[in-house]
Protein backbone atom coordinates (compact mmCIF):
# COMPACT_ATOMS: atom_id res chain seq x y z
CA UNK A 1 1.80 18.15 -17.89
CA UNK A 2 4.63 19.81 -16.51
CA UNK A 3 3.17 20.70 -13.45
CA UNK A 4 2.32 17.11 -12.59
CA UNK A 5 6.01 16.33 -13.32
CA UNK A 6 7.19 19.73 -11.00
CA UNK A 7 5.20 18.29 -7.80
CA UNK A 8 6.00 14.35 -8.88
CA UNK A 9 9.69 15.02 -8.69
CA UNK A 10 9.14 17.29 -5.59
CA UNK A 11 7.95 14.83 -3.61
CA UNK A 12 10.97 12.21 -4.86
CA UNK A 13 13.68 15.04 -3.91
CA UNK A 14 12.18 15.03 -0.58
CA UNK A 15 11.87 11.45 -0.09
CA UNK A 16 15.36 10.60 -1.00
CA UNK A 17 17.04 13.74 1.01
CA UNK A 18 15.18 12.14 3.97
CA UNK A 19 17.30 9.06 4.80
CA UNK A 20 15.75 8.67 8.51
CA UNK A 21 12.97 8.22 6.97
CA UNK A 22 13.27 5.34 4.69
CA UNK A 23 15.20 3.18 7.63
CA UNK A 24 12.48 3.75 9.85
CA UNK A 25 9.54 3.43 7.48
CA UNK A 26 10.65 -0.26 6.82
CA UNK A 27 10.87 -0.81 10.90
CA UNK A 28 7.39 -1.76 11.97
CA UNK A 29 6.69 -4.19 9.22
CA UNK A 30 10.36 -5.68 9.52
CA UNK A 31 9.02 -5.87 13.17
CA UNK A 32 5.87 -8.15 11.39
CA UNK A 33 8.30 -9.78 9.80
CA UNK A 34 10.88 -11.00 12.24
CA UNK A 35 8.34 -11.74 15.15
CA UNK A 36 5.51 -13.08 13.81
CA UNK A 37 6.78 -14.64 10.79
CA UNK A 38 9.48 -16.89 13.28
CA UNK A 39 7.59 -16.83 16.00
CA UNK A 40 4.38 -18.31 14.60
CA UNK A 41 6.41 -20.04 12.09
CA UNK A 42 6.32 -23.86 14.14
CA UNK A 43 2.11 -23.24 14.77
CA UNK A 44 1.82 -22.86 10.92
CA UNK A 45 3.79 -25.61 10.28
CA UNK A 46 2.15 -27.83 12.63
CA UNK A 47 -1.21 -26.75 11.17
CA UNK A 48 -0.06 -28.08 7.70
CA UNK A 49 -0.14 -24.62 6.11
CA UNK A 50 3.52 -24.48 5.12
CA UNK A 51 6.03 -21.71 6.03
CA UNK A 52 4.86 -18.57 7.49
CA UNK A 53 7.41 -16.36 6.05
CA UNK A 54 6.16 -17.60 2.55
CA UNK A 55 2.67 -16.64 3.71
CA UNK A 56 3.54 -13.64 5.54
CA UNK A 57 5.82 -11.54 3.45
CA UNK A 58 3.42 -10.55 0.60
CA UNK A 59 1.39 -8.74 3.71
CA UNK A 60 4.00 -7.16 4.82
CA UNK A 61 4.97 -5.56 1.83
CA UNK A 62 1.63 -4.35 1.02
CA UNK A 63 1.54 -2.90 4.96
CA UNK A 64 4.27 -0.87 3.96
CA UNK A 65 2.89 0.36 0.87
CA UNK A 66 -0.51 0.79 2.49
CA UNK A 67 1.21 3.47 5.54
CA UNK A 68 3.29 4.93 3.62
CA UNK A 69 1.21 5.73 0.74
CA UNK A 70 -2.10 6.66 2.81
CA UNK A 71 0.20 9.25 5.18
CA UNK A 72 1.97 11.08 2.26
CA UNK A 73 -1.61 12.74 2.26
CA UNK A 74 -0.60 14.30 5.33
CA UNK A 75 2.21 16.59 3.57
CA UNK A 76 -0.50 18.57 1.85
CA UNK A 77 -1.08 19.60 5.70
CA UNK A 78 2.25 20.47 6.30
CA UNK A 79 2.20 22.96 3.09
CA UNK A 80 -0.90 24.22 4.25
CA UNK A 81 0.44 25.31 7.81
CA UNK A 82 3.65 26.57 6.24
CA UNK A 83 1.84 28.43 2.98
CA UNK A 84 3.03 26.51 0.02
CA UNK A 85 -0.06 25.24 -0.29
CA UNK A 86 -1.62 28.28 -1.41
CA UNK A 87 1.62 29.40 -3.51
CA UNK A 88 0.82 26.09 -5.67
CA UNK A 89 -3.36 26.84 -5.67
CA UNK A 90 -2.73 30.69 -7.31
CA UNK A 91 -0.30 28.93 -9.78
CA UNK A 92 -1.27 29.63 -13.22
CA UNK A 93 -1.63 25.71 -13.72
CA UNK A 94 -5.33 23.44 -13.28
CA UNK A 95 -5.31 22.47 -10.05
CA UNK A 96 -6.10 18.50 -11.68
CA UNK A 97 -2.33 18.42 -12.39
CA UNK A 98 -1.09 20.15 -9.13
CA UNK A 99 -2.90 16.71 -7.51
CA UNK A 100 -2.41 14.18 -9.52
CA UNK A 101 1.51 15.20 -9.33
CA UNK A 102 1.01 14.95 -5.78
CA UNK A 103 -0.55 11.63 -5.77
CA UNK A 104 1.91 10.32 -8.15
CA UNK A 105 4.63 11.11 -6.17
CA UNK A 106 3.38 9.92 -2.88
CA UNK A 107 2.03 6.60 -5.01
CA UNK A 108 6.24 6.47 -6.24
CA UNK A 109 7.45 6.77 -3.26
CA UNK A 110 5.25 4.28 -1.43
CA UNK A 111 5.89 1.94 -4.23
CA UNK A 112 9.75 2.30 -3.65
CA UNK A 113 9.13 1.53 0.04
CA UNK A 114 7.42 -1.75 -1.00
CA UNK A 115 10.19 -2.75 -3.26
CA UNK A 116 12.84 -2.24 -0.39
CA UNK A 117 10.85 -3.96 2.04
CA UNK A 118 10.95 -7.04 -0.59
CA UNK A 119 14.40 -7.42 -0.71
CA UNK A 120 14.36 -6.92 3.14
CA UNK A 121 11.96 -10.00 2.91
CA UNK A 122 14.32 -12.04 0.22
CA UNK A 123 17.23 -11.40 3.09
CA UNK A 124 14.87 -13.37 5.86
CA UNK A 125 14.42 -16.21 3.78
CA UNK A 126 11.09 -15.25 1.67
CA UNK A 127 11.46 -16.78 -2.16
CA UNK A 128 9.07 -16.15 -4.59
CA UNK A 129 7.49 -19.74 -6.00
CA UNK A 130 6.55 -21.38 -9.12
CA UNK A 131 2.78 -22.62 -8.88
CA UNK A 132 2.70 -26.03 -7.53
CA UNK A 133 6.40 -25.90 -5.75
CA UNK A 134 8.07 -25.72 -9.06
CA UNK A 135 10.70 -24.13 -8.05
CA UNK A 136 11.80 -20.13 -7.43
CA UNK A 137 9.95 -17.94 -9.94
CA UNK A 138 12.19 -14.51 -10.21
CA UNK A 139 10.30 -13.31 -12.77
CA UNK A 140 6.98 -13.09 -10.55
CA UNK A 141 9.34 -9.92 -9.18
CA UNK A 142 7.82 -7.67 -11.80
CA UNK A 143 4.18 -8.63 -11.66
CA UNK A 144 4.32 -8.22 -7.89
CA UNK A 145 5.78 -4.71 -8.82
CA UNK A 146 2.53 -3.97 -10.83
CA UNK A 147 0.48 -4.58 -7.59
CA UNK A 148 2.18 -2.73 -5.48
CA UNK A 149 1.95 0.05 -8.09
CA UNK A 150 -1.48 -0.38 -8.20
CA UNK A 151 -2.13 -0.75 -4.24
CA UNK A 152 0.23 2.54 -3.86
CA UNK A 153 -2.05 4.46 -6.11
CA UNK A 154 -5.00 3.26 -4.29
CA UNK A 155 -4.18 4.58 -0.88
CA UNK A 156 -2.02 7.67 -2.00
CA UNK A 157 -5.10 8.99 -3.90
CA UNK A 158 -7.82 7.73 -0.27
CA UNK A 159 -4.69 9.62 1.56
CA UNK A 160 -4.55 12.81 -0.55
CA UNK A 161 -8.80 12.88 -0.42
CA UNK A 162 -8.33 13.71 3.31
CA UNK A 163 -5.75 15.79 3.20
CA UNK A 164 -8.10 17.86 1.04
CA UNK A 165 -10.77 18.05 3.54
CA UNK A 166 -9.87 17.82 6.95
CA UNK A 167 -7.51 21.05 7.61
CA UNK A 168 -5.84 19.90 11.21
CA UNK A 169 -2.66 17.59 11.68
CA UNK A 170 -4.69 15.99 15.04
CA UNK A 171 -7.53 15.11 13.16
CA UNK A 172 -5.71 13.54 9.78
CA UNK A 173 -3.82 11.34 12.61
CA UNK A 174 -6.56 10.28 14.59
CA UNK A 175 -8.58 9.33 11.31
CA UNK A 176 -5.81 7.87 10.01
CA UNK A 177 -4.92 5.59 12.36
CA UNK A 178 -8.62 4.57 12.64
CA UNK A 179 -9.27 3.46 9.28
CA UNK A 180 -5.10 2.08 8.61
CA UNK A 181 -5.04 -0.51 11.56
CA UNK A 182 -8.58 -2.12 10.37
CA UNK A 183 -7.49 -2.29 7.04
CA UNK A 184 -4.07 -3.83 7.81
CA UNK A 185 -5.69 -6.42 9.76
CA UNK A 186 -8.61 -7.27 7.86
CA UNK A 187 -6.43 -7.25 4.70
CA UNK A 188 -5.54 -11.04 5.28
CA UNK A 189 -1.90 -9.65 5.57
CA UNK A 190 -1.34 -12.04 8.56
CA UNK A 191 -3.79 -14.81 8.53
CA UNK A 192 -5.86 -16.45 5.98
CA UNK A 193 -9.31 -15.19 5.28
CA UNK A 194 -10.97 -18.47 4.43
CA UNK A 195 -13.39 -20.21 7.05
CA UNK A 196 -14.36 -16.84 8.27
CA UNK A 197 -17.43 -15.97 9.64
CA UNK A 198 -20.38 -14.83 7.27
CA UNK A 199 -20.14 -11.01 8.99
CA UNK A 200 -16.26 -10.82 8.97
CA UNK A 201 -16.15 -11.86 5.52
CA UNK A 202 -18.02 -9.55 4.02
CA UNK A 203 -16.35 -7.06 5.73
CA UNK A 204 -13.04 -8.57 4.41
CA UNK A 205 -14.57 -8.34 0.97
CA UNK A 206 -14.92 -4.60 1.07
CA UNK A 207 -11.71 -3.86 2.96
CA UNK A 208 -9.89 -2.88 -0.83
CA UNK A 209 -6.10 -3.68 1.05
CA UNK A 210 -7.78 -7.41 0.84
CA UNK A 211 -7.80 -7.21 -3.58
CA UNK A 212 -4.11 -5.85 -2.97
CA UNK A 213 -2.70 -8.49 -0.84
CA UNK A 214 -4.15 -11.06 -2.05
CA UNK A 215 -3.15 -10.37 -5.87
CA UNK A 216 0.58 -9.98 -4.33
CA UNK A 217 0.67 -13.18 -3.08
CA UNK A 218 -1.16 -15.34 -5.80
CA UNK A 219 1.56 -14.02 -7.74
CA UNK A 220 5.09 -14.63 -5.64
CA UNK A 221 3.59 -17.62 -4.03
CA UNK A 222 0.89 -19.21 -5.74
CA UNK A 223 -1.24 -21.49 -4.42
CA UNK A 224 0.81 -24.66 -3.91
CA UNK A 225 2.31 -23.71 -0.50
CA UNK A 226 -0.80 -23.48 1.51
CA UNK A 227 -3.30 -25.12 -1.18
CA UNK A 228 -5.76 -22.21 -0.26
CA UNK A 229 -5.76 -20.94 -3.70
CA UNK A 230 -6.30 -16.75 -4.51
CA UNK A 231 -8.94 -15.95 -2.10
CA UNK A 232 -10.02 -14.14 -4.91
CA UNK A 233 -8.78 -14.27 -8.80
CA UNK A 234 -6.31 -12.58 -10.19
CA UNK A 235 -8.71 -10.55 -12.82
CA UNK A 236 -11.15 -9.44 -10.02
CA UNK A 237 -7.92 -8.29 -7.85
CA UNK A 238 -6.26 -6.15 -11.05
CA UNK A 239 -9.48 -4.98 -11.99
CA UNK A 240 -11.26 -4.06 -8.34
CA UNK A 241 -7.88 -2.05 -8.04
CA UNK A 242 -7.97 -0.08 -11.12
CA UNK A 243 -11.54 0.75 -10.87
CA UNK A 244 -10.71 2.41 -7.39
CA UNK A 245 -7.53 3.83 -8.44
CA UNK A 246 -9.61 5.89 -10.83
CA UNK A 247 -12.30 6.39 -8.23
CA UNK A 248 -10.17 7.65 -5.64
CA UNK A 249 -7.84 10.05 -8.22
CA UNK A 250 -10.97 11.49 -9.75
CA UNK A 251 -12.52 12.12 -6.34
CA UNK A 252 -9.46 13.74 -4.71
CA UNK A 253 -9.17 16.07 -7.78
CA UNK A 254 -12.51 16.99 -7.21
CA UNK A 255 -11.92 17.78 -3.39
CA UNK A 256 -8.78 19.36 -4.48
CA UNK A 257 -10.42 21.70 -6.28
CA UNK A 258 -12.92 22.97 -3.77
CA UNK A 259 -9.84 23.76 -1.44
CA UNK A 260 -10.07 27.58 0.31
CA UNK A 261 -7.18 28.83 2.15
């Protein structure tokens, strides 16, 4: 176990000695924020669906989670190309623990991301709601903390899965970007995913970002706002998540393991 701790901690250390990169890691979905949440903020109104900032914020914060989490798979790359990759494979330790420290980390740090860009999103005006308007609900804080948790996970262990396989920093960008932006957007991060057509819902039911956001915002928001209700349930969102946490983790060990350098 202390090997998971070693590389856990590792990737902290170099998360918090990085301070450009926290600023700028919140500055494209601040971007989402800001622009779209105030600029389409009088067409959601108008529609009768509320305030967009309500709506939008919960996507948002599980965009950030989602890139940062997905793209700490490309450090293993970076120790490849500069060797400490194969210092930690000849290390007397199972190489389940060398991984699962990795993901871990990169899962911790993602999850610290989200939590900053919440409080980024309780600065522009986002409050987190009582079901049926009752009022702010602080306490739905820490449940939204277990999602996020759970959604950092997720793409940490999907992001640490490729950076066992593919062995070029090109080719981890260019599939990275190809499968992020679809998920972002067919997440329901930005736009409701009910009244849909048949063919771009079921791909919205097997985008897992979808089970993420959605649990986020059934519990800051409820349903009262925008009377859409959980597009799914709260049990299949916790549950769908766990299942591919533990999907994803046992399937990058084993790709882990087969690693040659």
């Amino acid at each position: 176990m202390g090997a998971i701790y070693i590389m856990w901690l590792r990737e902290l250390k170099r998360y918090f000695r990085s301070k450009a990169q926290i600023v700028v890691s919140l500055g494209q979905p601040t971007l989402y924020l800001l622009a779209l949440g105030f600029g389409f903020g009088p067409v959601f109104a108008k529609a009768g669906a509320g305030n967009y900032i309500q709506f939008i914020a919960p996507g948002v914060i599980g965009m950030t989670v989602l890139f940062s989490s997905i793209f700490s798979g490309m450090a293993m790359l970076w120790d490849r190309q500069f060797g400490f990759l194969k210092e930690t494979l000849v290390a007397p330790v199972p190489r389940i623990q060398i991984i699962f420290g990795r993901t871990l980390g990169g899962a911790t740090v993602a999850s610290l991301q989200g939590l900053l860009m919440l409080i980024v999103c309780l600065i522009a005006g986002f409050r987190p709601m009582h079901q049926h308007g009752a009022g702010h609900n602080w306490l739905a804080i820490p449940a939204a903390g277990v999602f996020i948790g759970m959604i950092a996970i997720v793409f940490a262990a999907l992001g640490a899965s490729f950076g066992s396989t593919i062995k070029d920093m090109q080719g981890f960008q260019m599939l990275m970007n190809f499968m992020v932006l679809p998920l972002f957007f067919l997440s329901g991060a930005l736009f409701p995913l009910k009244g849909l057509g048949r063919v771009l819902t079921w791909i919205t039911h097997v985008d897992p970002l979808a089970y993420g956001i959605d649990g986020l915002r059934g519990v800051l928001i409820g349903n009262w706002q925008f009377n859409f209700n959980w597009q799914f349930n709260f049990m299949l969102d916790f549950g769908l998540l766990a299942v591919l946490a533990a999907v994803f983790l046992g399937t990058s060990a084993w790709l882990f393991s087969r690693i040659e350098v």
